[in-house]
C-alpha atoms as a PDB file:
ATOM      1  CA  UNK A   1     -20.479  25.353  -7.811  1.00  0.00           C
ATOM      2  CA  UNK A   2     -19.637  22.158  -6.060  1.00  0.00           C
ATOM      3  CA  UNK A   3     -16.255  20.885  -6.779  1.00  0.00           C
ATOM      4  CA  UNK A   4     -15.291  17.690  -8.513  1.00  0.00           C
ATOM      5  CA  UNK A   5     -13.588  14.916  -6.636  1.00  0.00           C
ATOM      6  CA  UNK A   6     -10.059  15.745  -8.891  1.00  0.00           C
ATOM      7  CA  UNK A   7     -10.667  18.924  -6.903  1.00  0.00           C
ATOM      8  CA  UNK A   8     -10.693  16.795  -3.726  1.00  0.00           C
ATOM      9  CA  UNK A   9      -7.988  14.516  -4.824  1.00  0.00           C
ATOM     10  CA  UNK A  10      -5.752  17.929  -5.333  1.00  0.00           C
ATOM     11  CA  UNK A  11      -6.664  19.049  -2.113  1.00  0.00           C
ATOM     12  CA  UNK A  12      -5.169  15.761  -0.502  1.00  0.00           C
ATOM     13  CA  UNK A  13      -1.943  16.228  -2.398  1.00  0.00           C
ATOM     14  CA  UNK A  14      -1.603  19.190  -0.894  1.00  0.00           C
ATOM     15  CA  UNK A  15      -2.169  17.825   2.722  1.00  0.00           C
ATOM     16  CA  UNK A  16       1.054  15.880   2.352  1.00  0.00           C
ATOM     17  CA  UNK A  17       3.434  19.381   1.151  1.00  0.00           C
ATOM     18  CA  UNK A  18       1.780  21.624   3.669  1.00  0.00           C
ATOM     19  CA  UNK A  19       4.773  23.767   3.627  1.00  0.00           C
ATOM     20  CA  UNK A  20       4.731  24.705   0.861  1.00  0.00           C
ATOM     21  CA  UNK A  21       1.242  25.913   0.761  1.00  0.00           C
ATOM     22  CA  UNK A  22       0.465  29.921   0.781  1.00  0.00           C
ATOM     23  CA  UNK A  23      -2.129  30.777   3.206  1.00  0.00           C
ATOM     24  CA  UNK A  24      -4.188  33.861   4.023  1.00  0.00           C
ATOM     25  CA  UNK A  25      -4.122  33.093   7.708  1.00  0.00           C
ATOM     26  CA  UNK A  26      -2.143  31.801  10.386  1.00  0.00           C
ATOM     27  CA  UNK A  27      -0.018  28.779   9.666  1.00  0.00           C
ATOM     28  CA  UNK A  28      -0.164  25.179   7.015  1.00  0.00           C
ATOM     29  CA  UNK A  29      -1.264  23.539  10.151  1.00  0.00           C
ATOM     30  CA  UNK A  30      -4.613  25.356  10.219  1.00  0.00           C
ATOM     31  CA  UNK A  31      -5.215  23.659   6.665  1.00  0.00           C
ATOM     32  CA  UNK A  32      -4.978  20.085   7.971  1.00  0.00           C
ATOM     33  CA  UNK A  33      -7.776  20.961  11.105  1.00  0.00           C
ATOM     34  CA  UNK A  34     -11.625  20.278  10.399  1.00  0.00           C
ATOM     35  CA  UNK A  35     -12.971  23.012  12.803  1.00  0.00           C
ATOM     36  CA  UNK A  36     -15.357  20.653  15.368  1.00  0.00           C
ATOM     37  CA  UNK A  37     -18.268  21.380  17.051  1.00  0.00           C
ATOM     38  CA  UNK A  38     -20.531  17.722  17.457  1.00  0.00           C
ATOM     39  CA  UNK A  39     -21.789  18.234  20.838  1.00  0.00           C
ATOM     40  CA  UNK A  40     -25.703  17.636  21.097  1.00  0.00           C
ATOM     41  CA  UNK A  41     -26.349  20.387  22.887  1.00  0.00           C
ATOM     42  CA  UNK A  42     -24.561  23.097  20.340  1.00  0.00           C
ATOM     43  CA  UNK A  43     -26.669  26.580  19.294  1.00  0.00           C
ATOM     44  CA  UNK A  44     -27.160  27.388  16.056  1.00  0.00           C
ATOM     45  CA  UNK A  45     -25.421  30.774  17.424  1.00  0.00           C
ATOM     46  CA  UNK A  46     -22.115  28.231  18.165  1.00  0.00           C
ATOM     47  CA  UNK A  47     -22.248  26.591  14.886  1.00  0.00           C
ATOM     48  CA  UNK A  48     -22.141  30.599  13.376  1.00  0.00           C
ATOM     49  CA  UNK A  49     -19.508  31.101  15.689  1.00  0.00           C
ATOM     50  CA  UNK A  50     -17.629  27.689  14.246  1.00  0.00           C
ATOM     51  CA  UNK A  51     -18.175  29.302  10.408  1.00  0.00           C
ATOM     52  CA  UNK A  52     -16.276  32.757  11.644  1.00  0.00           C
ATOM     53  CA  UNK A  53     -13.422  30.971  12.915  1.00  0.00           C
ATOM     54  CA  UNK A  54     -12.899  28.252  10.138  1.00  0.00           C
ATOM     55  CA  UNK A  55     -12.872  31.753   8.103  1.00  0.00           C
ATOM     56  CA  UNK A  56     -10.952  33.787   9.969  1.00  0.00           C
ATOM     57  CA  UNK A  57      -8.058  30.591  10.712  1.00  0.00           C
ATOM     58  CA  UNK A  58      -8.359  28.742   7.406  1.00  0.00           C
ATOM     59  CA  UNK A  59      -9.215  25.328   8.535  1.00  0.00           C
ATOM     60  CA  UNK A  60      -9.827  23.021   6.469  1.00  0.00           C
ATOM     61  CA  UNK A  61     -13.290  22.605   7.134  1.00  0.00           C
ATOM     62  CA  UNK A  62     -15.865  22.949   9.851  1.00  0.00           C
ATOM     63  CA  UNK A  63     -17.644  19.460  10.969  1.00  0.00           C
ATOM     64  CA  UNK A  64     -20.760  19.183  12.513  1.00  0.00           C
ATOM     65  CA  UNK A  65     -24.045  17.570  12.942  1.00  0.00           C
ATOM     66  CA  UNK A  66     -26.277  16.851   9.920  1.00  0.00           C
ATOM     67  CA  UNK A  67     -28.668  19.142  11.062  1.00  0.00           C
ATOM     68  CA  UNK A  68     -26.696  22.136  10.937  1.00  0.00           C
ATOM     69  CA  UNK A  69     -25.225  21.334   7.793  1.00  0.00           C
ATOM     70  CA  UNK A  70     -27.244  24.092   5.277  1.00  0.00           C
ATOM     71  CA  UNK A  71     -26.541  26.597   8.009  1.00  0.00           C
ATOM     72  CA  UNK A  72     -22.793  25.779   7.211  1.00  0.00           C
ATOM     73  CA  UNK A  73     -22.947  25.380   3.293  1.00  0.00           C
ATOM     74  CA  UNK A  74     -24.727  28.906   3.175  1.00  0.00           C
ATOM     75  CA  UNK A  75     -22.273  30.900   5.953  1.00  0.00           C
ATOM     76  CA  UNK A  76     -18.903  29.382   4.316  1.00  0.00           C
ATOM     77  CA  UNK A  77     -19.868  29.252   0.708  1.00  0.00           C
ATOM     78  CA  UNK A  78     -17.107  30.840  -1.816  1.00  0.00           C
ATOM     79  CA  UNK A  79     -15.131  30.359   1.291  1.00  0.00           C
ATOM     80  CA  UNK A  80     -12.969  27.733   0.590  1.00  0.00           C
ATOM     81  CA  UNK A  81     -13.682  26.086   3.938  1.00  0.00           C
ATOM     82  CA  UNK A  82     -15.491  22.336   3.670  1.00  0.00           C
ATOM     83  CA  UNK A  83     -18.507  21.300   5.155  1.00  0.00           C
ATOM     84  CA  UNK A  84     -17.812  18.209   6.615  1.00  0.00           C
ATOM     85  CA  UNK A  85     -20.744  16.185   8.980  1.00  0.00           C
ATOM     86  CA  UNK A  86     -21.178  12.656  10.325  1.00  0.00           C
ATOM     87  CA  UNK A  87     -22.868   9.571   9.437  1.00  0.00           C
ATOM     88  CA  UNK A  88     -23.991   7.007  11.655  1.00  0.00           C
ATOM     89  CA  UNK A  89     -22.765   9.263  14.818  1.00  0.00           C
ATOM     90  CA  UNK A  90     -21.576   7.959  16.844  1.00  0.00           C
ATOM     91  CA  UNK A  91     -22.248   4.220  17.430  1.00  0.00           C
ATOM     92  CA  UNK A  92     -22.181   3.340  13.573  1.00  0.00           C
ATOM     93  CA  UNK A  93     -24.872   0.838  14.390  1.00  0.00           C
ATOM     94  CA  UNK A  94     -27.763   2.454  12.431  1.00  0.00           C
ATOM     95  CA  UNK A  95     -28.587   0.092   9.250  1.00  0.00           C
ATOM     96  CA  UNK A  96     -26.383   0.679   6.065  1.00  0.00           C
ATOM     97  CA  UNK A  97     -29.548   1.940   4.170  1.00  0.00           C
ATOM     98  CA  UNK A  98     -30.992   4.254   6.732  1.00  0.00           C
ATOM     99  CA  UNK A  99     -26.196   5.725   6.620  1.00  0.00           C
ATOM    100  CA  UNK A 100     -27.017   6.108   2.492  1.00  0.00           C
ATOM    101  CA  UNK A 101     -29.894   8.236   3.312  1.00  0.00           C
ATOM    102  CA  UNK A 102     -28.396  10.402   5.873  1.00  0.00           C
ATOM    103  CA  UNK A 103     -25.181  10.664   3.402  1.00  0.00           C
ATOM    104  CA  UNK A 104     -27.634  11.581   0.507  1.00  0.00           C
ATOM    105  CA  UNK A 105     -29.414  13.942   2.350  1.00  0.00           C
ATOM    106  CA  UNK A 106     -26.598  15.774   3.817  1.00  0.00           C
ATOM    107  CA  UNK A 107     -24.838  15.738   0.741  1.00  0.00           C
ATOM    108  CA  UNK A 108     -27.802  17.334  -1.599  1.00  0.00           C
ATOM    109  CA  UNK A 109     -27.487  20.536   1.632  1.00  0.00           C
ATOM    110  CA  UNK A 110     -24.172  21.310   0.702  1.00  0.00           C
ATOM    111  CA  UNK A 111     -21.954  18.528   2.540  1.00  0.00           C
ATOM    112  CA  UNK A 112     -18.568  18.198   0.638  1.00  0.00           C
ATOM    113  CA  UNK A 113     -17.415  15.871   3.349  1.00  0.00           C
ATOM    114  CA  UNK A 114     -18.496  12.609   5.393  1.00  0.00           C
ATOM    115  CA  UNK A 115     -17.093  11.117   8.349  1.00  0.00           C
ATOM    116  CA  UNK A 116     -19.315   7.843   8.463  1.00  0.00           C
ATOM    117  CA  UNK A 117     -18.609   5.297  11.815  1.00  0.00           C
ATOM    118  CA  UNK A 118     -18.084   1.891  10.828  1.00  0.00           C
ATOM    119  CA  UNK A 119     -20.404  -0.897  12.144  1.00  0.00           C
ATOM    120  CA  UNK A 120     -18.366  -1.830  15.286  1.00  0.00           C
ATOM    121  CA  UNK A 121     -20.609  -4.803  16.168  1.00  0.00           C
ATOM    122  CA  UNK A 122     -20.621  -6.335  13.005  1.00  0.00           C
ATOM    123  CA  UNK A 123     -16.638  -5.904  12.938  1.00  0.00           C
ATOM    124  CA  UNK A 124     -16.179  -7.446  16.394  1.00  0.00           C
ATOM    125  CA  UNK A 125     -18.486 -10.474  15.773  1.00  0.00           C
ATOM    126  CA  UNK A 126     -16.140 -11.117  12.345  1.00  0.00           C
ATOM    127  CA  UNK A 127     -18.964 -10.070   9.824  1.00  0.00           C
ATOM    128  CA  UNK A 128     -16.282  -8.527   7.417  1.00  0.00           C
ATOM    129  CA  UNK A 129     -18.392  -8.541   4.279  1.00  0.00           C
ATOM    130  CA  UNK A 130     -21.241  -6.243   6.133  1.00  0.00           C
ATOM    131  CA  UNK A 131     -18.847  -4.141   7.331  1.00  0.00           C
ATOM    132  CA  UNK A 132     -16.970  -3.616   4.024  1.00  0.00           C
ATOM    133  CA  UNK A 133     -20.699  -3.072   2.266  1.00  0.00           C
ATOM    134  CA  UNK A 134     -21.643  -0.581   4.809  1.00  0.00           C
ATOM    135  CA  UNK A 135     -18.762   2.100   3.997  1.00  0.00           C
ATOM    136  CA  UNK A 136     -19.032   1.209   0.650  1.00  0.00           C
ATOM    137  CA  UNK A 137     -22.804   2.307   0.481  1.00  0.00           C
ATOM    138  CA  UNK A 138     -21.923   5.747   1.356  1.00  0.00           C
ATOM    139  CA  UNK A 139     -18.678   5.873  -0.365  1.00  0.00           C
ATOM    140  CA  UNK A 140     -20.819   5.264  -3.611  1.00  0.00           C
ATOM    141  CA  UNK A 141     -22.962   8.050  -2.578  1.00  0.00           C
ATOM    142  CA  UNK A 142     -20.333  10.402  -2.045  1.00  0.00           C
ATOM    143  CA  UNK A 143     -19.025   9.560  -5.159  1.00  0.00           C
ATOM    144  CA  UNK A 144     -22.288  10.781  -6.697  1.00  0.00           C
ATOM    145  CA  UNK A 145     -21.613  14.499  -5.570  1.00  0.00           C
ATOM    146  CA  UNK A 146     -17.540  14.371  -5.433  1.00  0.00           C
ATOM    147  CA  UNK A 147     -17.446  14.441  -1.817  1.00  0.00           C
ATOM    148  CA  UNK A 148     -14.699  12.628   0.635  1.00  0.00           C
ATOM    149  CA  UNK A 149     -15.726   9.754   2.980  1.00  0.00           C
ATOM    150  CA  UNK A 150     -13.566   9.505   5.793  1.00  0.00           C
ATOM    151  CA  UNK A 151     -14.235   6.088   7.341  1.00  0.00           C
ATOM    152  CA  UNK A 152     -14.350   6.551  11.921  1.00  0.00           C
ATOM    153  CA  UNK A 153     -13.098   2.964  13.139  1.00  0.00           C
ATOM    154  CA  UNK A 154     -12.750   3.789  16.306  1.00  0.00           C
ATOM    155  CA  UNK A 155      -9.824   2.940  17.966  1.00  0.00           C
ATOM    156  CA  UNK A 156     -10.593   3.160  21.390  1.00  0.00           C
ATOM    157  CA  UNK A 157     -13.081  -0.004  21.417  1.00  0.00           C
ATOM    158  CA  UNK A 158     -10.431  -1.577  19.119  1.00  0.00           C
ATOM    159  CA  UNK A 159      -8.014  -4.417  19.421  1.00  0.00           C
ATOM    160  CA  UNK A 160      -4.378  -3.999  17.454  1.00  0.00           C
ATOM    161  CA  UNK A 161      -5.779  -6.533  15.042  1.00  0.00           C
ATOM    162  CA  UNK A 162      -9.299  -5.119  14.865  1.00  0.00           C
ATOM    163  CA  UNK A 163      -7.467  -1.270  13.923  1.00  0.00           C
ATOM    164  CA  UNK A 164      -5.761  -3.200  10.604  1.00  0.00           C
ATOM    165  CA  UNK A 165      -8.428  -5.002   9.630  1.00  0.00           C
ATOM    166  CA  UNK A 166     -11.011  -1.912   9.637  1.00  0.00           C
ATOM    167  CA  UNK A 167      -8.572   0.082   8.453  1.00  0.00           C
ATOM    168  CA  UNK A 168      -7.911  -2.507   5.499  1.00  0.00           C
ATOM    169  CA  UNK A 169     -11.704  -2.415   4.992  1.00  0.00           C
ATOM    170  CA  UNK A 170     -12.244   1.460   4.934  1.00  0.00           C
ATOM    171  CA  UNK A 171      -9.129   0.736   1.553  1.00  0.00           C
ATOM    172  CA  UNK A 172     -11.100  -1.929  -0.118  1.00  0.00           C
ATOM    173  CA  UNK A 173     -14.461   0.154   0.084  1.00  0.00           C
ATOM    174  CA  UNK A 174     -12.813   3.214  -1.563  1.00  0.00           C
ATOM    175  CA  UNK A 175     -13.054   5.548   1.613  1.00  0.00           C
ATOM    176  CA  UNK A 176     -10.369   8.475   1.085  1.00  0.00           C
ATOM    177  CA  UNK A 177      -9.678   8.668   4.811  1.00  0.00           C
ATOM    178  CA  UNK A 178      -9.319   6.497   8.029  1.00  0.00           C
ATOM    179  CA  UNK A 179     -10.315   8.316  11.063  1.00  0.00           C
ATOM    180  CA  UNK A 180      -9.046   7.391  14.695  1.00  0.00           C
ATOM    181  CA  UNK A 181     -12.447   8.498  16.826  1.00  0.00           C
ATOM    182  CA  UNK A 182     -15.732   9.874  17.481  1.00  0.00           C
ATOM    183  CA  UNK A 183     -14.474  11.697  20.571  1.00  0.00           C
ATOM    184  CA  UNK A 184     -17.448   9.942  22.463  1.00  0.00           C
ATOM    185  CA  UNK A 185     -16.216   6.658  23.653  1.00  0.00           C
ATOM    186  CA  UNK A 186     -13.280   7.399  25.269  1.00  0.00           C
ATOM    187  CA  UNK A 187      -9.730   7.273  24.155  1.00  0.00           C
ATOM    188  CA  UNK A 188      -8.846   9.467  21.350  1.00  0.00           C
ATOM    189  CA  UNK A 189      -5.878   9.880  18.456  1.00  0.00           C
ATOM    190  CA  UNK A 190      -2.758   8.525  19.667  1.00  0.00           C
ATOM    191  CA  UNK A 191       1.062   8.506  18.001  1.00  0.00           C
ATOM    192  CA  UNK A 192       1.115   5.017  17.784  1.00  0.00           C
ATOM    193  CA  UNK A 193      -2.673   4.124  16.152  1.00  0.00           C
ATOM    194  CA  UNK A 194      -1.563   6.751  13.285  1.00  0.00           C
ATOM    195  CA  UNK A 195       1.177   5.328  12.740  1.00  0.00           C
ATOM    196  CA  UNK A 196      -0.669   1.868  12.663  1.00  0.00           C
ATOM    197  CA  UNK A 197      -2.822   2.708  10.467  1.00  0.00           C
ATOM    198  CA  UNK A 198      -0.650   4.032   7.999  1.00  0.00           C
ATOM    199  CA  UNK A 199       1.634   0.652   7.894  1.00  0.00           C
ATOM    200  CA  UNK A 200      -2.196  -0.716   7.198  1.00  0.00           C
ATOM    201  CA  UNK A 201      -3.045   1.192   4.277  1.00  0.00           C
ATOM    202  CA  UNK A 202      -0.167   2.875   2.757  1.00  0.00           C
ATOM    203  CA  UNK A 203       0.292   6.047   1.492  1.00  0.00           C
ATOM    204  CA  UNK A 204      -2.792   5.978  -1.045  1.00  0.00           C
ATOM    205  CA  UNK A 205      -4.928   6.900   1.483  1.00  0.00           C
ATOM    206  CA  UNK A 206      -5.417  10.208   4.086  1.00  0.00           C
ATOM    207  CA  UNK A 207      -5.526   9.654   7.600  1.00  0.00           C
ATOM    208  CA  UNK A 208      -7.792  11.969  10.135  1.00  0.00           C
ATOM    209  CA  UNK A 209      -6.421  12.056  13.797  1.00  0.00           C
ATOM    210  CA  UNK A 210      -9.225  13.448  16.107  1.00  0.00           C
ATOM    211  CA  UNK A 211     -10.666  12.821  19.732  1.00  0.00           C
ATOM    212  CA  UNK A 212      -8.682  14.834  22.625  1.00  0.00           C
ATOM    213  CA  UNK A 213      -6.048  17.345  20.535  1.00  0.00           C
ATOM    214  CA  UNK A 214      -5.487  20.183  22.407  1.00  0.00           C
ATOM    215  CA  UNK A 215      -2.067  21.172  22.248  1.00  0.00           C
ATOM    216  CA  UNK A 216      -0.011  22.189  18.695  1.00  0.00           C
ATOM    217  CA  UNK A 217       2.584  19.807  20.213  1.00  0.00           C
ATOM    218  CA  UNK A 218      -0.038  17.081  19.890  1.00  0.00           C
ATOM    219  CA  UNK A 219      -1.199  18.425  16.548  1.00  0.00           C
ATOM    220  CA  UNK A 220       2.229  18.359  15.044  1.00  0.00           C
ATOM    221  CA  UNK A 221       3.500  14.373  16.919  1.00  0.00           C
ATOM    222  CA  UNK A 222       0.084  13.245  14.779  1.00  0.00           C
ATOM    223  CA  UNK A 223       0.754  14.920  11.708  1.00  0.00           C
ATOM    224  CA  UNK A 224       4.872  13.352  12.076  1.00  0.00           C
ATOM    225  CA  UNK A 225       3.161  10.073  12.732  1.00  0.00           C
ATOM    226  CA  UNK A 226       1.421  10.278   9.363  1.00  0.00           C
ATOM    227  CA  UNK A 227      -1.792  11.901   9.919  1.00  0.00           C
ATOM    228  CA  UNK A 228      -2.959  14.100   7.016  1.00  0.00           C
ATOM    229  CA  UNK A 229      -6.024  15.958   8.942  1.00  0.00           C
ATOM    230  CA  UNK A 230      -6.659  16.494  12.583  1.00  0.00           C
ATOM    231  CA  UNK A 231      -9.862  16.919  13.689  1.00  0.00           C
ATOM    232  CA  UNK A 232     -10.485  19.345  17.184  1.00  0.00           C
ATOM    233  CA  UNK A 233     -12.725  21.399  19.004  1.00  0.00           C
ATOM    234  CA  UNK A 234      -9.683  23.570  20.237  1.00  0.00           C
ATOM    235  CA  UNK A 235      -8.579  24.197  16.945  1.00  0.00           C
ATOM    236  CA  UNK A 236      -8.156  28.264  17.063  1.00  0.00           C
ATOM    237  CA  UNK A 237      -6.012  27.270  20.520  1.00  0.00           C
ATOM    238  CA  UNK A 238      -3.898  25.293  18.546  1.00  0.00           C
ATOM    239  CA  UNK A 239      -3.003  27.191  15.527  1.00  0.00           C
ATOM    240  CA  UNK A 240      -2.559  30.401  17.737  1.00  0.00           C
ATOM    241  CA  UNK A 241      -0.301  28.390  19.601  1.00  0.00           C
ATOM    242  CA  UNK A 242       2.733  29.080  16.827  1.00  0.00           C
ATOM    243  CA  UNK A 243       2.225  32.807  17.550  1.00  0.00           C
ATOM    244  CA  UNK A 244       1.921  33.041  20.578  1.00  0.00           C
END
């Protein structure tokens, strides 16, 4: 049965008292991770692999490529782990209508979760309006099937003023998360864009730190800064960090 977004919403309260949250596996930080794998050369055998450990670590979710997402829905269902994929990955530049379809389609396989890459053109050459109607296409279709839209601004090809405003425009559309990077245009989540972000949009809304985490000591400086989920490929290297 696919949850409702009050489901979701509960789900992000819970983000923000990790410690107090009981877990079957290793730690509360293992709840704030979506479990990565977004390469374009991944195996279907990889993405199996991904399932296991989201499983076996209780991350929050495993996030991949729309292709892969049924494989995902069926391996992790009555898990408890998301299915998270991207939209518009990872330029953003694809046309708003051809995002909706990709969200809609992904969504109807089992997708509980969209990270959609804003239209970094269109922000750069001041079009606010387009950029604000793109996230809220998908946002509307997420809404359809109670799913999250986390909102990928980029902050690598990003000015300090750029960050607020797309961050302020992720708000305004209704997204439920900002999130730093793609992990494919260099840069990655940094102390100081968290904690930019959050001055940007208050504490209504999550924020997703991902693009070069490797270390729990990186994990934990994001999730001080204000991040709510991280997103890694070296998640399982992470959490078995604490016990190590």
């Amino acid at each position: 049965m696919r949850r409702s977004r009050t489901d979701e919403k509960s789900d992000y309260e819970r983000l923000e008292t990790t410690e107090s949250i009981a877990l079957p596996t290793h730690t509360a930080l293992a709840w704030m991770i979506d479990h990565t794998l977004l390469r374009a050369d991944a195996k279907l055998e990889e993405i199996k692999r991904l399932c296991e450990e989201a499983r076996t670590y209780g991350f929050a979710a495993v996030c991949v490529n729309p292709t892969y997402v049924r494989d995902c829905s069926e391996a992790l269902a009555g898990t408890g782990v998301k299915v998270c994929t991207v939209i518009g990955f990872p330029l953003g530049a694809t046309t708003t209508e051809a995002k909706v379809f990709e969200a809609r389609t992904a969504l109807l396989e089992g997708a509980q979760e969209l990270d959609v890459v804003i239209n970094i053109g269109r922000l750069k050459s001041g079009e606010l309006g387009a950029v604000e109607n793109d996230i809220r296409g998908v946002v509307l279709a997420a809404k359809e099937h109670g799913a999250l839209v986390k909102v990928i601004i980029e902050t690598g090809l990003l000015s300090e003023a750029e960050k607020i405003t797309a961050s302020t425009l992720a708000k305004k559309a209704g997204a439920d998360f900002v999130k730093t990077s793609t992990g494919f245009a260099g840069g990655g989540a940094s102390v100081a864009d968290v904690r930019l972000i959050r001055n940007a949009v208050g504490t209504s809304m999550g924020i997703k730190a991902s693009g070069g985490i490797k270390t729990r000591e990186q994990a934990l400086a994001l999730v001080n800064a204000g991040a709510n989920r991280l997103g890694a490929s070296a998640s399982v290297q992470i959490v078995s960090e604490e016990h190590g």
